[in-house]
C-alpha atoms as a PDB file:
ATOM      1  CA  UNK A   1      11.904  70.652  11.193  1.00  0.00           C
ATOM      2  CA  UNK A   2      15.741  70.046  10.728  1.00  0.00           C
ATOM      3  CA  UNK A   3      15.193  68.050  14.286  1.00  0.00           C
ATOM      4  CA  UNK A   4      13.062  66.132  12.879  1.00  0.00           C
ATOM      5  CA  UNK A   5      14.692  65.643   9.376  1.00  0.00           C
ATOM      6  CA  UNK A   6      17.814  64.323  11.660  1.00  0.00           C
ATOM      7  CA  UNK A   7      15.692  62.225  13.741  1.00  0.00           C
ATOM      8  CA  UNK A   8      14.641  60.532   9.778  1.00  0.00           C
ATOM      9  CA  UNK A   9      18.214  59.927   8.808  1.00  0.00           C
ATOM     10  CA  UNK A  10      18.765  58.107  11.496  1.00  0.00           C
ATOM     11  CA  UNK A  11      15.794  55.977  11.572  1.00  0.00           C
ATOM     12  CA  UNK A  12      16.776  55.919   8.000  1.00  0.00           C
ATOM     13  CA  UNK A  13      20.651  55.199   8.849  1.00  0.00           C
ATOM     14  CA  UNK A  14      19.526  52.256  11.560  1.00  0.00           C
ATOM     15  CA  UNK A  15      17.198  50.686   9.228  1.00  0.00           C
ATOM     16  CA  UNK A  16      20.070  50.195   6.498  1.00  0.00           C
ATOM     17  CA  UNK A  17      22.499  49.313   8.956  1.00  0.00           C
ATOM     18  CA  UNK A  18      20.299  46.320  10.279  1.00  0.00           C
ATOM     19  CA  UNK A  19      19.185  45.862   6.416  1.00  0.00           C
ATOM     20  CA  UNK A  20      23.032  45.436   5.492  1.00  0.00           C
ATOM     21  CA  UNK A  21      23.673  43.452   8.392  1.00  0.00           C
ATOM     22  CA  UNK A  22      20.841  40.607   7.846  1.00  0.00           C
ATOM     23  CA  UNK A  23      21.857  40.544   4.130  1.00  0.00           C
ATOM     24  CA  UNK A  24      25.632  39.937   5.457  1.00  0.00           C
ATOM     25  CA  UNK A  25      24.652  37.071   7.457  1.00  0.00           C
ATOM     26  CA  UNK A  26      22.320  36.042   4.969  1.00  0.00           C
ATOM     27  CA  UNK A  27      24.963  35.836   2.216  1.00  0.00           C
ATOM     28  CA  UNK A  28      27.345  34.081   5.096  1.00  0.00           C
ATOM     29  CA  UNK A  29      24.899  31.328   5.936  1.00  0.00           C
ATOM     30  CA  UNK A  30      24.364  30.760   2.348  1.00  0.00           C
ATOM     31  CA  UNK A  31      28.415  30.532   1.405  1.00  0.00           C
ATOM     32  CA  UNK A  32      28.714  28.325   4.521  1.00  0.00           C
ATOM     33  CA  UNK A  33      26.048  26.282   3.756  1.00  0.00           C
ATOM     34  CA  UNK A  34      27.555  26.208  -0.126  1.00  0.00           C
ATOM     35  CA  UNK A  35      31.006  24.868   1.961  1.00  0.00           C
ATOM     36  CA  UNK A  36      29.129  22.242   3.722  1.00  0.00           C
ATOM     37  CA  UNK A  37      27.726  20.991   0.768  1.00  0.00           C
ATOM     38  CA  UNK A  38      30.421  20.557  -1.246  1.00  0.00           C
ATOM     39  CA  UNK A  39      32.925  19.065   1.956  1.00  0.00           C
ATOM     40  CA  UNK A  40      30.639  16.770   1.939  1.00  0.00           C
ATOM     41  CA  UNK A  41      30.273  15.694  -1.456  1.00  0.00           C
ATOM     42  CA  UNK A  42      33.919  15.687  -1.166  1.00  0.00           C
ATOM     43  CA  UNK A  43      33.995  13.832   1.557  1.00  0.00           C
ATOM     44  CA  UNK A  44      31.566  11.341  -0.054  1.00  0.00           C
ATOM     45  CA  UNK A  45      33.743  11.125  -3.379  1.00  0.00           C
ATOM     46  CA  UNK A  46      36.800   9.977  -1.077  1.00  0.00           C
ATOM     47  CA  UNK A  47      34.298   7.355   0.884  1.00  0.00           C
ATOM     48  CA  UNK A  48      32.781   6.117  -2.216  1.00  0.00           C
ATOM     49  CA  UNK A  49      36.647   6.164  -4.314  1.00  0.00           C
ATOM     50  CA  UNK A  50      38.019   3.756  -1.307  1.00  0.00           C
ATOM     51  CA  UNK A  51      35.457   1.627  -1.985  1.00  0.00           C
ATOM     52  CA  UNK A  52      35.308   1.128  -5.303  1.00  0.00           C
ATOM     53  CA  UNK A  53      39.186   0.708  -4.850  1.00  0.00           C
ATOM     54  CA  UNK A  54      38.703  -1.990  -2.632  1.00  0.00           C
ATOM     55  CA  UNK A  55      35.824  -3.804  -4.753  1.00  0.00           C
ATOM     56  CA  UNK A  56      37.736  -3.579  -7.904  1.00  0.00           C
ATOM     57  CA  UNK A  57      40.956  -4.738  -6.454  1.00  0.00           C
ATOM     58  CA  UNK A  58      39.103  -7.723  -4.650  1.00  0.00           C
ATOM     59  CA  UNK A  59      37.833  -8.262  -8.422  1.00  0.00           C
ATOM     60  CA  UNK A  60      40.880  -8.633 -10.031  1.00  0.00           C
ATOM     61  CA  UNK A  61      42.000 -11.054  -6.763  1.00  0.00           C
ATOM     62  CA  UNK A  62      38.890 -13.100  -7.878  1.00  0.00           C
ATOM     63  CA  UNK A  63      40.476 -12.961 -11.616  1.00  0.00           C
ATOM     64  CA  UNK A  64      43.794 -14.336 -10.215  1.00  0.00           C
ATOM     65  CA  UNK A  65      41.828 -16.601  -8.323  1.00  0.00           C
ATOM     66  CA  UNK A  66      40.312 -17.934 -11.233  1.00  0.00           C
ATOM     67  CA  UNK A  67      42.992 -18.532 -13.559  1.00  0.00           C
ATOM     68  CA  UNK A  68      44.917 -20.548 -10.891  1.00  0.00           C
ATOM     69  CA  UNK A  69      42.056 -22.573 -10.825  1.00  0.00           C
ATOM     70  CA  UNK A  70      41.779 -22.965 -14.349  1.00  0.00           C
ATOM     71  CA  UNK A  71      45.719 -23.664 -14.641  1.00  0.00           C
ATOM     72  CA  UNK A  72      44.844 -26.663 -12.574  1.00  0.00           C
ATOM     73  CA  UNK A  73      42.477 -28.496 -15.039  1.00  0.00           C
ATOM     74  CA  UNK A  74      44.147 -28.538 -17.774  1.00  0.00           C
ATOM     75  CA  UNK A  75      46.418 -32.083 -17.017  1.00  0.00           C
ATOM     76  CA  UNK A  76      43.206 -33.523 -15.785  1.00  0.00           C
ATOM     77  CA  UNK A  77      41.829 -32.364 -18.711  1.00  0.00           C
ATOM     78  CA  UNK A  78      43.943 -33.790 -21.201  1.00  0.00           C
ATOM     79  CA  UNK A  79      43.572 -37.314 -19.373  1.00  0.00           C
ATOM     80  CA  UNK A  80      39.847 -36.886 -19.415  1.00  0.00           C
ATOM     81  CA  UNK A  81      40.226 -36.124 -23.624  1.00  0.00           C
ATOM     82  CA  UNK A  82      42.810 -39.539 -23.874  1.00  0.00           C
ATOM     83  CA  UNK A  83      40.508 -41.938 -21.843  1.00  0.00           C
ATOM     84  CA  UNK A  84      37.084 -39.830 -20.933  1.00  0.00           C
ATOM     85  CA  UNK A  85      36.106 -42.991 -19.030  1.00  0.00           C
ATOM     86  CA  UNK A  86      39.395 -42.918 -17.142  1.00  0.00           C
ATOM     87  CA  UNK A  87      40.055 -39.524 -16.796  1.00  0.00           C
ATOM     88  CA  UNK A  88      36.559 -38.133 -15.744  1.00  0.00           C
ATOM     89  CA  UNK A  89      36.380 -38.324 -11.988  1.00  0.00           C
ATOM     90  CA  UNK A  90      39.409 -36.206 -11.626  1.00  0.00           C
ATOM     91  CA  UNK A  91      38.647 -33.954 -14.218  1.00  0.00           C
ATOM     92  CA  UNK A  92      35.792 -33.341 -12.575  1.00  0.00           C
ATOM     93  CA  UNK A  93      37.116 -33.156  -9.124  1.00  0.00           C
ATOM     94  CA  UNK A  94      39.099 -30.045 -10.916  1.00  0.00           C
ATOM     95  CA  UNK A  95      36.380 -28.790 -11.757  1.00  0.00           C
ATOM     96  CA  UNK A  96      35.109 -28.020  -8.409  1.00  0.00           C
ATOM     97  CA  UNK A  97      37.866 -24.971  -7.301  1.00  0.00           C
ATOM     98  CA  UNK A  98      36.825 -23.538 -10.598  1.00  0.00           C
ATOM     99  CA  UNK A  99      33.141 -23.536  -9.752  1.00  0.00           C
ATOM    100  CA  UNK A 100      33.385 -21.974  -6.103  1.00  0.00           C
ATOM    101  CA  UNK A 101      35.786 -19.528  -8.151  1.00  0.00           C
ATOM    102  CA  UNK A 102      33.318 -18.816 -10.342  1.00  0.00           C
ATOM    103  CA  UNK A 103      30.720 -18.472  -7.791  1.00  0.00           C
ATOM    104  CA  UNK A 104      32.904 -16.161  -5.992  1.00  0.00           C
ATOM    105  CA  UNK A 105      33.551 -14.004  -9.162  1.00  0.00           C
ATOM    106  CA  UNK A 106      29.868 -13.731  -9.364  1.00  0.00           C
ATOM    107  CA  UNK A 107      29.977 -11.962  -5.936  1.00  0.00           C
ATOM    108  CA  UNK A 108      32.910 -10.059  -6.559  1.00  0.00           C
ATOM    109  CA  UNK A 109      31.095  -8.698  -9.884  1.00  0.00           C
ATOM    110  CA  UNK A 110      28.066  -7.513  -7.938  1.00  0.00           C
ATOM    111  CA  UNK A 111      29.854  -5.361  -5.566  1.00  0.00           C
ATOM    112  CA  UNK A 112      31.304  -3.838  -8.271  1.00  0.00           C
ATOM    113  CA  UNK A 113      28.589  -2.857  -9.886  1.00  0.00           C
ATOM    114  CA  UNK A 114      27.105  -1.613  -5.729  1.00  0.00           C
ATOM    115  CA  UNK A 115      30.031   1.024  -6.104  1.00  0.00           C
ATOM    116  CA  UNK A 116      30.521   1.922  -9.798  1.00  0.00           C
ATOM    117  CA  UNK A 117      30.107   3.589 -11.991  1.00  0.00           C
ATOM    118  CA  UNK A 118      28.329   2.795 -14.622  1.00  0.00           C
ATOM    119  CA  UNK A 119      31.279   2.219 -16.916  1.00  0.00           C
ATOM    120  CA  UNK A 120      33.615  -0.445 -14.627  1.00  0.00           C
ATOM    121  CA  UNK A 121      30.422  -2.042 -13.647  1.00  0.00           C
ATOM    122  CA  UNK A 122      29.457  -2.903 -17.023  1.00  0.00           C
ATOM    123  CA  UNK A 123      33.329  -4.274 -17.569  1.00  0.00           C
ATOM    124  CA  UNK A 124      32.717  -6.275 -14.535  1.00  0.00           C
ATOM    125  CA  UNK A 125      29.546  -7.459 -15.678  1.00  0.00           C
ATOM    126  CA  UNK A 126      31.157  -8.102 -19.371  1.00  0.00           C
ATOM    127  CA  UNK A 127      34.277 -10.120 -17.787  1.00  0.00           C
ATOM    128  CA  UNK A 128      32.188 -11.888 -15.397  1.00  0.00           C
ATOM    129  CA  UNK A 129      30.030 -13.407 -18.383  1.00  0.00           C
ATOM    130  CA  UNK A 130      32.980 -14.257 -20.492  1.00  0.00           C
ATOM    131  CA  UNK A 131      34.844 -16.674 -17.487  1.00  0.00           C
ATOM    132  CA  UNK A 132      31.225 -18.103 -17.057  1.00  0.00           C
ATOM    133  CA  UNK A 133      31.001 -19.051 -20.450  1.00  0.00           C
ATOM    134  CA  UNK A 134      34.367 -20.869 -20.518  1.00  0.00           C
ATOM    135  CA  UNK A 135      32.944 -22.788 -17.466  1.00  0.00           C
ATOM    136  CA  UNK A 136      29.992 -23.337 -19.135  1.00  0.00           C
ATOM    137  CA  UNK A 137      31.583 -24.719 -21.792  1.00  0.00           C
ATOM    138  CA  UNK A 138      34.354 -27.226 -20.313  1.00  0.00           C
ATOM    139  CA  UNK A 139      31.222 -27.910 -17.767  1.00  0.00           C
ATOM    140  CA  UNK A 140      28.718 -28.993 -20.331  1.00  0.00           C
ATOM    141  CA  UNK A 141      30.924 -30.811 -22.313  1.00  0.00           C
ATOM    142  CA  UNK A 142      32.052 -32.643 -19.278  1.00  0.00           C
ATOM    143  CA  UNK A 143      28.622 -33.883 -17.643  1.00  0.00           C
ATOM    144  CA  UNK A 144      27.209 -34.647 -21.161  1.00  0.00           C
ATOM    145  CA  UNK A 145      29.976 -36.304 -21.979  1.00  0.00           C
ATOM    146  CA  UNK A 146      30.406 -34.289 -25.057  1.00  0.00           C
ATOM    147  CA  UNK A 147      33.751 -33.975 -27.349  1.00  0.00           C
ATOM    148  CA  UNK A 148      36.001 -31.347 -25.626  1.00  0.00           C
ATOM    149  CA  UNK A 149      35.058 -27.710 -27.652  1.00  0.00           C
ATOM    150  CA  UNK A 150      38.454 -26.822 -28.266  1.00  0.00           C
ATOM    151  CA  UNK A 151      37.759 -24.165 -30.971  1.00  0.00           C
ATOM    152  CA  UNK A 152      35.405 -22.064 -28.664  1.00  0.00           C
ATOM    153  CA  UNK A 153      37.503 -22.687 -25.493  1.00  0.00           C
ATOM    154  CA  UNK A 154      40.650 -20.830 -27.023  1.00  0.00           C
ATOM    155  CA  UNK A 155      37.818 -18.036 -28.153  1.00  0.00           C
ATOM    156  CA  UNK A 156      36.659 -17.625 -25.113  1.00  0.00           C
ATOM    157  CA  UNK A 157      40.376 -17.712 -23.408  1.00  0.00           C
ATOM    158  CA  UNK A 158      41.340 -15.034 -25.884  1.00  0.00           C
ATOM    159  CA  UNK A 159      38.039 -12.915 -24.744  1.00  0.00           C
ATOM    160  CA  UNK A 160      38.918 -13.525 -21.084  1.00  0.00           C
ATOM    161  CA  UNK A 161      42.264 -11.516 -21.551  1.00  0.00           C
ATOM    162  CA  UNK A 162      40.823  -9.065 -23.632  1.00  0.00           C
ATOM    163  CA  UNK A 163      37.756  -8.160 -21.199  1.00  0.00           C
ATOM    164  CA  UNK A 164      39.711  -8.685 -18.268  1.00  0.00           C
ATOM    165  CA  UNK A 165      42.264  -6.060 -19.793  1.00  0.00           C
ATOM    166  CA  UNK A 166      39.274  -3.685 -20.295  1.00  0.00           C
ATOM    167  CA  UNK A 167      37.999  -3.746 -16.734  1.00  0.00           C
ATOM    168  CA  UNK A 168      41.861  -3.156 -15.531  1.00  0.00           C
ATOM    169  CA  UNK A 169      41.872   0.105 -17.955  1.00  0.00           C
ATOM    170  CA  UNK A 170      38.390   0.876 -16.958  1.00  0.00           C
ATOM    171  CA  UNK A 171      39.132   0.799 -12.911  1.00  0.00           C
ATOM    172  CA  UNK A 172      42.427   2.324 -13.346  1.00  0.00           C
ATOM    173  CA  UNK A 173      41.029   5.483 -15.268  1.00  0.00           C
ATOM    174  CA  UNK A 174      38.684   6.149 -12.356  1.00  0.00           C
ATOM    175  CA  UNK A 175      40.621   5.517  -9.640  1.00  0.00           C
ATOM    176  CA  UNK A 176      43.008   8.131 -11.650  1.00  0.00           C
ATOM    177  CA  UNK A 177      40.260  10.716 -11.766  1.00  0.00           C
ATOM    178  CA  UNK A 178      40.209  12.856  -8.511  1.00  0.00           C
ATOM    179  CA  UNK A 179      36.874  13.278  -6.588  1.00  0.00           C
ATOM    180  CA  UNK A 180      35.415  16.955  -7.107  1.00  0.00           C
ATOM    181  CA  UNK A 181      32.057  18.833  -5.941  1.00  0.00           C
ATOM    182  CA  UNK A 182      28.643  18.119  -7.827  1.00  0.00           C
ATOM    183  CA  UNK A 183      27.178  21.461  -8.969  1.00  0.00           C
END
């Protein structure tokens, strides 16, 4: 019988041996497929962080954009307030960069909010609305030939800095925060 109990062990022996082995490669395929995973989500954090750096610097472009348009209506505008009859056709002929800036902000805003997150988009969102409303205003007042709202234009300038200064912080904070693994 000791034949026989030698033959056991090393059925016995063999059949931990392959037991050990599949569990080794098991545990390797699992810690390589782990590494994949997380590569990739790293991979996909530094796609997805060149992005949003491009979107949110083409934003603020759009912002400088904007305000050179804006610098340009304010002599036209201050002939259309001393003679509104005189002074409207080119006041609203300044108008019109202003407008294709704003409908380019409007674009610029979206893609923003494509990339993210949640947090810049919502500042892009938030300083979109506040240079639309100043358009709005100096618009309406303009075609309806209303009196010039100075009171809410200089509210809505001093909003414009403030959100635009908010979506700066907000972009620069993520772009500050390094890409890691999701969990």
């Amino acid at each position: 019988m000791t034949s026989m109990d030698a033959g056991v062990a090393a059925v016995l022996g063999a059949a931990v041996g392959v037991v050990g082995t599949l569990g080794t490669a098991m545990l390797t395929y699992a810690a390589a497929r782990r590494q994949a995973r997380d590569v990739g989500a790293v991979e996909h954090g530094h796609w997805l962080r060149e992005r949003r750096h491009e979107r949110y610097l083409a934003f603020l472009d759009g912002l400088d954009a904007w305000d050179r348009a804006l610098d340009l209506i304010w002599e036209p505008l201050h002939e259309y307030r001393s003679d509104p009859i005189a002074g409207r056709a080119r006041f609203l002929a300044a108008l019109e960069p202003l407008q294709d800036r704003c409908d380019e902000l409007t674009k610029l805003q979206e893609r923003v909010s494509l990339v993210g997150p949640v947090g810049a988009a919502n500042a892009a969102e938030e300083t979109w609305r506040s240079y639309r409303v100043l358009f709005d205003l100096v618009h309406h007042a303009v075609f309806h030939e209303e009196p010039y709202p100075e009171e809410a234009v200089a509210k809505v300038l001093k909003r414009n800095r403030a959100v635009a200064t908010a979506f700066r912080e907000s972009s620069r904070k993520i772009m500050e925060t390094p890409p890691t693994p999701t969990r």
